[in-house]
N, C-alpha and C. Protein backbone atom coordinates (compact mmCIF):
# COMPACT_ATOMS: atom_id res chain seq x y z
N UNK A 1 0.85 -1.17 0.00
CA UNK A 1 0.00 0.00 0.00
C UNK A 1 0.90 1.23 0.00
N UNK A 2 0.24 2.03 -1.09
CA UNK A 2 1.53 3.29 -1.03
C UNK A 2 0.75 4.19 0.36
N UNK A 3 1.55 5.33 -0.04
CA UNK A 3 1.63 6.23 1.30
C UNK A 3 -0.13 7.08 0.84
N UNK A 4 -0.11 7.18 -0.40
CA UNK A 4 -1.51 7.74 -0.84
C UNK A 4 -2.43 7.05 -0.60
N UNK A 5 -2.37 5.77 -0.90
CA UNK A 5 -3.87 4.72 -0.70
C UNK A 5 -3.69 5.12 1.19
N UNK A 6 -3.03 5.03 1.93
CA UNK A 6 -3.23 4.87 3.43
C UNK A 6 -4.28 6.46 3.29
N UNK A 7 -3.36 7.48 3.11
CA UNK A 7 -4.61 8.58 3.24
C UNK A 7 -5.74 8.81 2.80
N UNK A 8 -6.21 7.88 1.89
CA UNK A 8 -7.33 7.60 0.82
C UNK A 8 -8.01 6.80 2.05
N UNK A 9 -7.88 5.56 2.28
CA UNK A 9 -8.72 5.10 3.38
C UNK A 9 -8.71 6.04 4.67
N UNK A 10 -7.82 6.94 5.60
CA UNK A 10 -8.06 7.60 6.41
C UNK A 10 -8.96 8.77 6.38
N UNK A 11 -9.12 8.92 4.90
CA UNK A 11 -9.56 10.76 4.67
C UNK A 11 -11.18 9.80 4.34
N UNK A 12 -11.65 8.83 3.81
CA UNK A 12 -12.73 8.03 3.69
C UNK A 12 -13.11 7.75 4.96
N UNK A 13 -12.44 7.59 5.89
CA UNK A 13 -12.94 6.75 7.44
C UNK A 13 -13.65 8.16 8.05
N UNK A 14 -12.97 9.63 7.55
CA UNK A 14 -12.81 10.79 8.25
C UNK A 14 -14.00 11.48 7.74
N UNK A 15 -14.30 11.50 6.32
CA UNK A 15 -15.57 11.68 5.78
C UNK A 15 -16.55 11.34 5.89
N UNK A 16 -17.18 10.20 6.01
CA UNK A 16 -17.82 9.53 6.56
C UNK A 16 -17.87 9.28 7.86
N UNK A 17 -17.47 9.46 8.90
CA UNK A 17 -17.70 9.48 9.91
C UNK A 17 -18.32 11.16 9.89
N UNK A 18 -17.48 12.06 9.61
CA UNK A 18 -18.14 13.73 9.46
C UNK A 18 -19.17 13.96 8.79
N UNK A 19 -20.19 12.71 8.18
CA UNK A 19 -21.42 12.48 7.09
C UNK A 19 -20.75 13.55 6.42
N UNK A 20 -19.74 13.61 5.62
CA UNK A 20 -19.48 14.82 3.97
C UNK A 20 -19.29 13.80 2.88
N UNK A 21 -20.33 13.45 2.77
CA UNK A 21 -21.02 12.69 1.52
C UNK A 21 -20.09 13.50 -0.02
N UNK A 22 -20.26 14.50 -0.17
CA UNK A 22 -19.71 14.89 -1.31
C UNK A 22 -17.75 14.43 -0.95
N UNK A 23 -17.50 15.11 0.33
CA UNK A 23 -15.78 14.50 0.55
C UNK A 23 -15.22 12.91 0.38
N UNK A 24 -16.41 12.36 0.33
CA UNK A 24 -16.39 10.60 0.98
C UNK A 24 -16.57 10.11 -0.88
N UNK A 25 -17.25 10.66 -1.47
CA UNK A 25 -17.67 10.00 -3.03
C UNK A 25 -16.05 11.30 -4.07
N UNK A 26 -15.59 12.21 -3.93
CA UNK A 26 -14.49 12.87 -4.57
C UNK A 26 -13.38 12.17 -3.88
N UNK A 27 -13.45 10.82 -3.21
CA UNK A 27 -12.49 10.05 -2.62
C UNK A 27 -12.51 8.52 -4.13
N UNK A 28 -13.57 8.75 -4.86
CA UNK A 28 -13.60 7.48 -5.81
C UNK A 28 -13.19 8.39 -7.09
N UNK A 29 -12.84 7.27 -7.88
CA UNK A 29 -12.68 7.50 -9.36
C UNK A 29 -14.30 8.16 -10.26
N UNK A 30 -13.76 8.90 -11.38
CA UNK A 30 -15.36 9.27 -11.62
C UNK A 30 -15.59 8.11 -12.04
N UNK A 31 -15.42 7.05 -12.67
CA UNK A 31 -16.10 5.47 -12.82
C UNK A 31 -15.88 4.25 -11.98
N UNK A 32 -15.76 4.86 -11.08
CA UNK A 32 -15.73 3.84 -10.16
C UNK A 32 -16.90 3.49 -9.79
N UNK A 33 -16.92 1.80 -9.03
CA UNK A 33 -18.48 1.22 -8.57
C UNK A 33 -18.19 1.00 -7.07
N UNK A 34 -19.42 0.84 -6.78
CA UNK A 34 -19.85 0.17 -4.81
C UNK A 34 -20.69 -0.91 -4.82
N UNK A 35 -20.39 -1.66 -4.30
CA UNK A 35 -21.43 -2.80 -3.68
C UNK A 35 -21.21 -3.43 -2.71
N UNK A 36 -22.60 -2.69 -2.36
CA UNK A 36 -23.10 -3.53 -1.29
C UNK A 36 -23.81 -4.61 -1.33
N UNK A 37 -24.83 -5.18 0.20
CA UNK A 37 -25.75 -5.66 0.34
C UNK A 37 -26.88 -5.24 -0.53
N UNK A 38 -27.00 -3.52 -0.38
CA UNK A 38 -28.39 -3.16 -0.61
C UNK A 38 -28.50 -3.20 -1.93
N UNK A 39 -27.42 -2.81 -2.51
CA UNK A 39 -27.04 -2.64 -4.52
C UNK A 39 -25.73 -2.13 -5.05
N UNK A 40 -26.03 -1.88 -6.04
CA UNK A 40 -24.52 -1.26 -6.80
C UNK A 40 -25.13 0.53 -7.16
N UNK A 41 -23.65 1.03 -7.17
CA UNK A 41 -23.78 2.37 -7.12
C UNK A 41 -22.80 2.47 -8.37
N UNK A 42 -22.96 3.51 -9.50
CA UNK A 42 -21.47 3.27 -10.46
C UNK A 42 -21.13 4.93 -10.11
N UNK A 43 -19.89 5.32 -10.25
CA UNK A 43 -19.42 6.66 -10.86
C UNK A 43 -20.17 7.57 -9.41
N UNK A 44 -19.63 8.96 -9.29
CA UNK A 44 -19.67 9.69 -7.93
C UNK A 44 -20.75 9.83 -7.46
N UNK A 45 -21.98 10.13 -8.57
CA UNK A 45 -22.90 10.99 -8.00
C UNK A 45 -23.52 9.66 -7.46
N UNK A 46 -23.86 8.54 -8.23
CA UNK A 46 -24.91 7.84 -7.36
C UNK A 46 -23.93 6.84 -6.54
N UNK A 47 -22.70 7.20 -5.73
CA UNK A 47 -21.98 6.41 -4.53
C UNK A 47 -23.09 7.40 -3.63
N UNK A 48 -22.63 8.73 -3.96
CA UNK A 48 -22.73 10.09 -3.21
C UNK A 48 -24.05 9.66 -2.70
N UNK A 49 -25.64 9.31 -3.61
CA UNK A 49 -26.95 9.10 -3.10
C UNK A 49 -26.93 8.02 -2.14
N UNK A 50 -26.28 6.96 -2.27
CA UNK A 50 -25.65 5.54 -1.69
C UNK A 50 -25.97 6.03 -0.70
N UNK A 51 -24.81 6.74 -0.19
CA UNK A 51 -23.80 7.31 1.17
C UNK A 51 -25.11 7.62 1.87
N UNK A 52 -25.62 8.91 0.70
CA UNK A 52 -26.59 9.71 1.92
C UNK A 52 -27.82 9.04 2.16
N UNK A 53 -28.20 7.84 1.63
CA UNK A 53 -29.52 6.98 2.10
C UNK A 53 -29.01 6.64 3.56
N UNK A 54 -27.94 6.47 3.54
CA UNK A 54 -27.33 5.72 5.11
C UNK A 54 -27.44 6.49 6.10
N UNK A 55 -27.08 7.73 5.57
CA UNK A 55 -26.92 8.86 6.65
C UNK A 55 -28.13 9.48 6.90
N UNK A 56 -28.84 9.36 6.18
CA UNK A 56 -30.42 9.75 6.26
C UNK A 56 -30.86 8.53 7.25
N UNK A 57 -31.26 7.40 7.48
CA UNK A 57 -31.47 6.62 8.17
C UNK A 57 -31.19 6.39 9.23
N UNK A 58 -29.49 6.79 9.55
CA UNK A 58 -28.43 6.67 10.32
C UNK A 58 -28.08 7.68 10.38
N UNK A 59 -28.05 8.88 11.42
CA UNK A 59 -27.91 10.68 11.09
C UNK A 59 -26.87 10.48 12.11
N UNK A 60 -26.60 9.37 12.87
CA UNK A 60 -25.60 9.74 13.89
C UNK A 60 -24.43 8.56 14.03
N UNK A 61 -24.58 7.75 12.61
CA UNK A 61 -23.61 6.39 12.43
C UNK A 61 -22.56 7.19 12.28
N UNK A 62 -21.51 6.38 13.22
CA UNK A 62 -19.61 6.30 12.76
C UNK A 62 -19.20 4.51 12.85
N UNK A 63 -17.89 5.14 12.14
CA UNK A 63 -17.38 3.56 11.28
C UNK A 63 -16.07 3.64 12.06
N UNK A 64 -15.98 2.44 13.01
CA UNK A 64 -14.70 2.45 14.01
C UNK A 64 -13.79 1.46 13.28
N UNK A 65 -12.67 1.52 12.58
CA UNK A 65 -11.97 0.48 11.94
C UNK A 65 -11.58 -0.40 12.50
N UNK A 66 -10.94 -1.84 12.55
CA UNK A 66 -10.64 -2.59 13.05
C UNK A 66 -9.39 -3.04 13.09
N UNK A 67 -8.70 -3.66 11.51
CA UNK A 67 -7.57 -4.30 11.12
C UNK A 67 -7.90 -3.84 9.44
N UNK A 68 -6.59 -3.89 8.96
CA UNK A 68 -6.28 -3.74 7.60
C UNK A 68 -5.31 -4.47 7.21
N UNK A 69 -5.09 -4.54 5.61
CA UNK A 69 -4.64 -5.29 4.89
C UNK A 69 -4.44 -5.14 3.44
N UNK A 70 -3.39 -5.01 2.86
CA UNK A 70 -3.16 -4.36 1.89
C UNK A 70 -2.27 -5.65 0.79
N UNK A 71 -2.47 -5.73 -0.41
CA UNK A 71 -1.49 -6.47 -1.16
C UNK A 71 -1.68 -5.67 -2.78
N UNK A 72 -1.00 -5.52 -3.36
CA UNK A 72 -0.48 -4.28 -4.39
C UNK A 72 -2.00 -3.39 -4.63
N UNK A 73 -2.78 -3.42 -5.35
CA UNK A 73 -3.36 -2.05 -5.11
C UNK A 73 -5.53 -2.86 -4.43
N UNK A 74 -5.02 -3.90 -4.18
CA UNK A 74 -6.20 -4.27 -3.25
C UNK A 74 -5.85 -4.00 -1.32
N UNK A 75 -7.27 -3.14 -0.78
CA UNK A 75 -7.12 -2.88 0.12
C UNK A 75 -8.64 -3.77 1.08
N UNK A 76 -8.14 -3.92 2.51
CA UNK A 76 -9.09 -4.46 3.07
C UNK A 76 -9.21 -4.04 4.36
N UNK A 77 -10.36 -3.51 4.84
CA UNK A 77 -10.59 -3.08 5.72
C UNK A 77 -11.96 -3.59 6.85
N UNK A 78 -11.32 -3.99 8.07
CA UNK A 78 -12.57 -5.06 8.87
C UNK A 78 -13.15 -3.36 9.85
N UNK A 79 -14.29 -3.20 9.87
CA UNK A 79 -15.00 -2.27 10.65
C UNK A 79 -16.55 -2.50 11.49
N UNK A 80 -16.98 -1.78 12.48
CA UNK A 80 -17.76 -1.42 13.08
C UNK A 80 -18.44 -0.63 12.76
N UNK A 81 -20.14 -0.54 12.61
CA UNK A 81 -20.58 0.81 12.41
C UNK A 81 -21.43 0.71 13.46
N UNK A 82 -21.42 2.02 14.35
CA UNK A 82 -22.88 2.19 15.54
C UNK A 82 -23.65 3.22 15.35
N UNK A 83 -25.09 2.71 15.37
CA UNK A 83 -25.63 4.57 15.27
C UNK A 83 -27.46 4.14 15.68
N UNK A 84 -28.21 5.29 15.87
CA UNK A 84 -29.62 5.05 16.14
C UNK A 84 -30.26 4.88 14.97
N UNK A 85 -31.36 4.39 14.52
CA UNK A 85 -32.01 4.23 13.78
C UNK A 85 -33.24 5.29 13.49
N UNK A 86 -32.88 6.79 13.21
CA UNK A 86 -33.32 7.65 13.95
C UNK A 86 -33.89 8.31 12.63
N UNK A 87 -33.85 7.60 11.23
CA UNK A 87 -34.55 8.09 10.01
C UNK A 87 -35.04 7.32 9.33
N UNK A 88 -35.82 7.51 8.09
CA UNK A 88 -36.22 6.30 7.41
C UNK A 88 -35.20 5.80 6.43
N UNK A 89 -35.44 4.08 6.36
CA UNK A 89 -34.35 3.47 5.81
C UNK A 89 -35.04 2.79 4.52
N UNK A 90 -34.34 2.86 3.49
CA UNK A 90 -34.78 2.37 2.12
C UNK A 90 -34.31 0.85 2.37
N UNK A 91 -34.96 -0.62 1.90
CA UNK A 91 -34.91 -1.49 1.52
C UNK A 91 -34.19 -1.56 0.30
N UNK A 92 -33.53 -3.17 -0.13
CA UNK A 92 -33.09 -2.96 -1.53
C UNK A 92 -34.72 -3.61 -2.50
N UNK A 93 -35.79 -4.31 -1.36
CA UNK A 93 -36.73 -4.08 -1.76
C UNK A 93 -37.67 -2.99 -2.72
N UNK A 94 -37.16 -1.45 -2.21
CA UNK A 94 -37.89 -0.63 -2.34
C UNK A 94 -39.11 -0.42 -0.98
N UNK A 95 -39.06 -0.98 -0.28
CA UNK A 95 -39.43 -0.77 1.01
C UNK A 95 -38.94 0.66 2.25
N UNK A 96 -39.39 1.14 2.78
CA UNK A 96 -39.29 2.30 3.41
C UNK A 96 -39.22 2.03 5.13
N UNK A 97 -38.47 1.64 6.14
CA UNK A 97 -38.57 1.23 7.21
C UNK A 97 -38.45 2.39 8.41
N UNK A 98 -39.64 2.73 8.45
CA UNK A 98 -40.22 3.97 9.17
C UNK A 98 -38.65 4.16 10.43
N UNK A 99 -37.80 5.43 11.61
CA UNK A 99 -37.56 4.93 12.32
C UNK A 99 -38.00 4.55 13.15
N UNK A 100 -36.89 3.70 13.95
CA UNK A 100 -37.42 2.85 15.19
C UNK A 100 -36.76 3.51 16.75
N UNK A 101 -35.89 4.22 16.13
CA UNK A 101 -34.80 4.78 17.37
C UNK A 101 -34.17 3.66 18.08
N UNK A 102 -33.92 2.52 17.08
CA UNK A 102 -33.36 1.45 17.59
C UNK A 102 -31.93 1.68 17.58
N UNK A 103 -30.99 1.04 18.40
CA UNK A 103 -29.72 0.74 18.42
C UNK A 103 -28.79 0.09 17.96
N UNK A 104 -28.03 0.06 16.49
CA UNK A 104 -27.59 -0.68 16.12
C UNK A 104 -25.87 -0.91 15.91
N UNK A 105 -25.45 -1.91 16.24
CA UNK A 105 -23.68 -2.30 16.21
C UNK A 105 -23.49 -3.54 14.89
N UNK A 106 -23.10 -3.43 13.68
CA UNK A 106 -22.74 -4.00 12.74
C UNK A 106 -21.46 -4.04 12.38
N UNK A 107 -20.92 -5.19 12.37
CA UNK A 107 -19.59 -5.34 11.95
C UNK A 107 -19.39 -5.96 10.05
N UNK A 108 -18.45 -5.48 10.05
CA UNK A 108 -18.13 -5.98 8.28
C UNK A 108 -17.10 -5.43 8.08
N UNK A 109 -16.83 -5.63 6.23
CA UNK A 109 -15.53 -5.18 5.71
C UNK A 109 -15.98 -4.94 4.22
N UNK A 110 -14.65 -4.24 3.90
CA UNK A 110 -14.81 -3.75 2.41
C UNK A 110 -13.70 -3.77 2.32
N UNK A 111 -13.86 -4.09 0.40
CA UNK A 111 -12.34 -4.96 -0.17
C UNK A 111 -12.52 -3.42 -1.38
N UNK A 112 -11.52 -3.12 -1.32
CA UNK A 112 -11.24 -1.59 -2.48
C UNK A 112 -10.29 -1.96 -3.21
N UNK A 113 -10.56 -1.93 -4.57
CA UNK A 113 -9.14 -1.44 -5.34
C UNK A 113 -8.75 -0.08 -5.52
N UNK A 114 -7.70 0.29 -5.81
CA UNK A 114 -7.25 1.76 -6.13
C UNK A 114 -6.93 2.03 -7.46
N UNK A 115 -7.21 2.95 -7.62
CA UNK A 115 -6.21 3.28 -9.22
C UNK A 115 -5.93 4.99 -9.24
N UNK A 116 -4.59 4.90 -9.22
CA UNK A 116 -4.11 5.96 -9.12
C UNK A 116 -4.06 7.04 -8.39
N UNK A 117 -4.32 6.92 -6.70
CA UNK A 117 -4.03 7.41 -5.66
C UNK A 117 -6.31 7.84 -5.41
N UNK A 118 -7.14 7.14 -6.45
CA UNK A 118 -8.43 7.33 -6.29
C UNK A 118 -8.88 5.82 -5.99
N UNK A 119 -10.07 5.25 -5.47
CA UNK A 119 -10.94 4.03 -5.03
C UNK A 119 -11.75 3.66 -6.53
N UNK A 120 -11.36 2.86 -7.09
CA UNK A 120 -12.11 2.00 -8.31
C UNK A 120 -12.97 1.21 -8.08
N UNK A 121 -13.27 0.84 -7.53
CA UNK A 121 -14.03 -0.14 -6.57
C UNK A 121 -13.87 -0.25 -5.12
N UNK A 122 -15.57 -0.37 -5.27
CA UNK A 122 -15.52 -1.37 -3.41
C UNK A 122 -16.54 -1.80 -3.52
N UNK A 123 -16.38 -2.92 -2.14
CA UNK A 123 -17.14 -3.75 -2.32
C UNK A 123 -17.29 -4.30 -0.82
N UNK A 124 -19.13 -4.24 -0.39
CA UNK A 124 -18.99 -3.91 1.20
C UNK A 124 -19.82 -5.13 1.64
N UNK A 125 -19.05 -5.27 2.88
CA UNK A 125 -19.62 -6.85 2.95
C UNK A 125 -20.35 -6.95 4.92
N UNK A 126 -21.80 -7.26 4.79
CA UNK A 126 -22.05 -7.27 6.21
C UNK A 126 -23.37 -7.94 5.93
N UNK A 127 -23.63 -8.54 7.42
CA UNK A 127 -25.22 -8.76 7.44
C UNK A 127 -25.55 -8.29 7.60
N UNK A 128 -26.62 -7.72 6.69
CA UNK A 128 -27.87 -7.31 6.16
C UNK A 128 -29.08 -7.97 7.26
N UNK A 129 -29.28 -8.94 7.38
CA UNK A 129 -30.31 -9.40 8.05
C UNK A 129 -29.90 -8.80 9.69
N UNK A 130 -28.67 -9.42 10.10
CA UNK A 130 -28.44 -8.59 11.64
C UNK A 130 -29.04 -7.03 11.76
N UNK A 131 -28.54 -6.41 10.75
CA UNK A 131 -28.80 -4.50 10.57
C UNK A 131 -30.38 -4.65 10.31
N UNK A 132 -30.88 -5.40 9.14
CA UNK A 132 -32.16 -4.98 9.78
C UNK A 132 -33.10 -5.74 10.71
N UNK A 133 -33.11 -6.78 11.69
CA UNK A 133 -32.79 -7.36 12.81
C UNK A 133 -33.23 -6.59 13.89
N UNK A 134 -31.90 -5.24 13.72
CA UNK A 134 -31.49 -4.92 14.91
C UNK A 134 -32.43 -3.38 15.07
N UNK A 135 -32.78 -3.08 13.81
CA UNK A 135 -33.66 -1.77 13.33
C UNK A 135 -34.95 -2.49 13.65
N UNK A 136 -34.98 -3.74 13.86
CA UNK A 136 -37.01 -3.86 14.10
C UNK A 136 -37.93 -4.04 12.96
N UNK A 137 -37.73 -4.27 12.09
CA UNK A 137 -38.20 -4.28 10.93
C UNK A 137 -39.10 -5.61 10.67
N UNK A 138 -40.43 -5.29 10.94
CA UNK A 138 -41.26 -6.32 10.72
C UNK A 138 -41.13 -7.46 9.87
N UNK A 139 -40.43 -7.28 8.37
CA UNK A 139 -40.65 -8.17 7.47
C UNK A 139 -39.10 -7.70 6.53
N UNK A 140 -38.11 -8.42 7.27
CA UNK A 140 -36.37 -7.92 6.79
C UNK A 140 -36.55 -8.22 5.47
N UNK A 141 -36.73 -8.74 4.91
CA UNK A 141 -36.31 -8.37 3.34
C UNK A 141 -37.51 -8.56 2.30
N UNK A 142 -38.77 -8.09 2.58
CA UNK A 142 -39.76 -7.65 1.91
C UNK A 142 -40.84 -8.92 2.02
C-alpha cells in the first residue's frame, strides 16, 4: 500500500464518519463502482446518493476500523458501524422502514481497489439481516 492509498482510506474513514457525503464519493474514481448488500452504485454521483440513504437513516452512524490489509493495489478493511435508527431506511426491496430509534452495532468489511491514488471499486460486505434485525423491521427483506 503506497503512502496515498493509506490517506485515501483515512480521509474516507474521516468523511464519513463527518457524514461529507460529497468528501467521501471525490475520494472514488469518476467510474468507479460500490457494492453492497443493498445494490450497486457506479461513478460519484450515485456512490454520493448511496452514502446519503445511510446517513439519512443513520444521522448519527460512525465507522470504528478494526484491522487492515493491503497487497499491491487491493485494500481491506474489517470495521464497526454504531448509530440510532433515527430516520427512514430504504430497503433494496424498495421498502421504506419507518424509524425505530433502535440501536444498532454491525460489523463488516470492504475490499477496495485503487487506481491511481483514487478508489475504483468497493465492495462492502455485512449482514444485512443482523442490521435490519437490529432496526425492528417487521418483514427484513420484503
Amino acid at each position: 500500500m503506497t503512502i496515498g492509498d493509506q490517506e485515501v482510506t483515512d480521509e474516507l474513514i474521516a468523511a464519513f464518519n463527518a457524514h461529507d457525503v460529497g468528501k467521501a464519493a471525490s475520494l472514488f474514481s469518476p467510474r468507479a463502482t460500490y457494492v453492497c448488500p443493498g445494490g450497486i452504485a457506479e461513478g460519484r454521483e450515485e456512490i454520493a446518493s448511496y452514502l446519503a440513504l445511510y446517513l439519512e437513516g443513520f444521522p448519527d452512524i460512525t465507522l470504528t476500523p478494526h484491522g487492515k490489509a493491503e497487497t499491491g493495489d487491493l485494500v481491506v478493511l474489517e470495521w464497526t458501524v454504531t448509530s440510532t435508527h433515527a430516520g427512514p431506511f430504504l430497503l433494496p426491496t424498495g421498502e421504506i422502514v419507518p424509524p425505530t430509534g433502535r440501536h444498532v452495532v454491525v460489523r463488516g468489511c470492504d475490499l477496495r481497489t485503487m487506481d491511481d491514488g483514487l478508489i475504483a471499486s468497493q465492495r462492502v460486505y455485512y449482514d444485512q439481516l443482523e442490521m435490519i434485525t437490529q432496526i425492528g423491521a417487521d418483514r427484513p427483506l420484503g
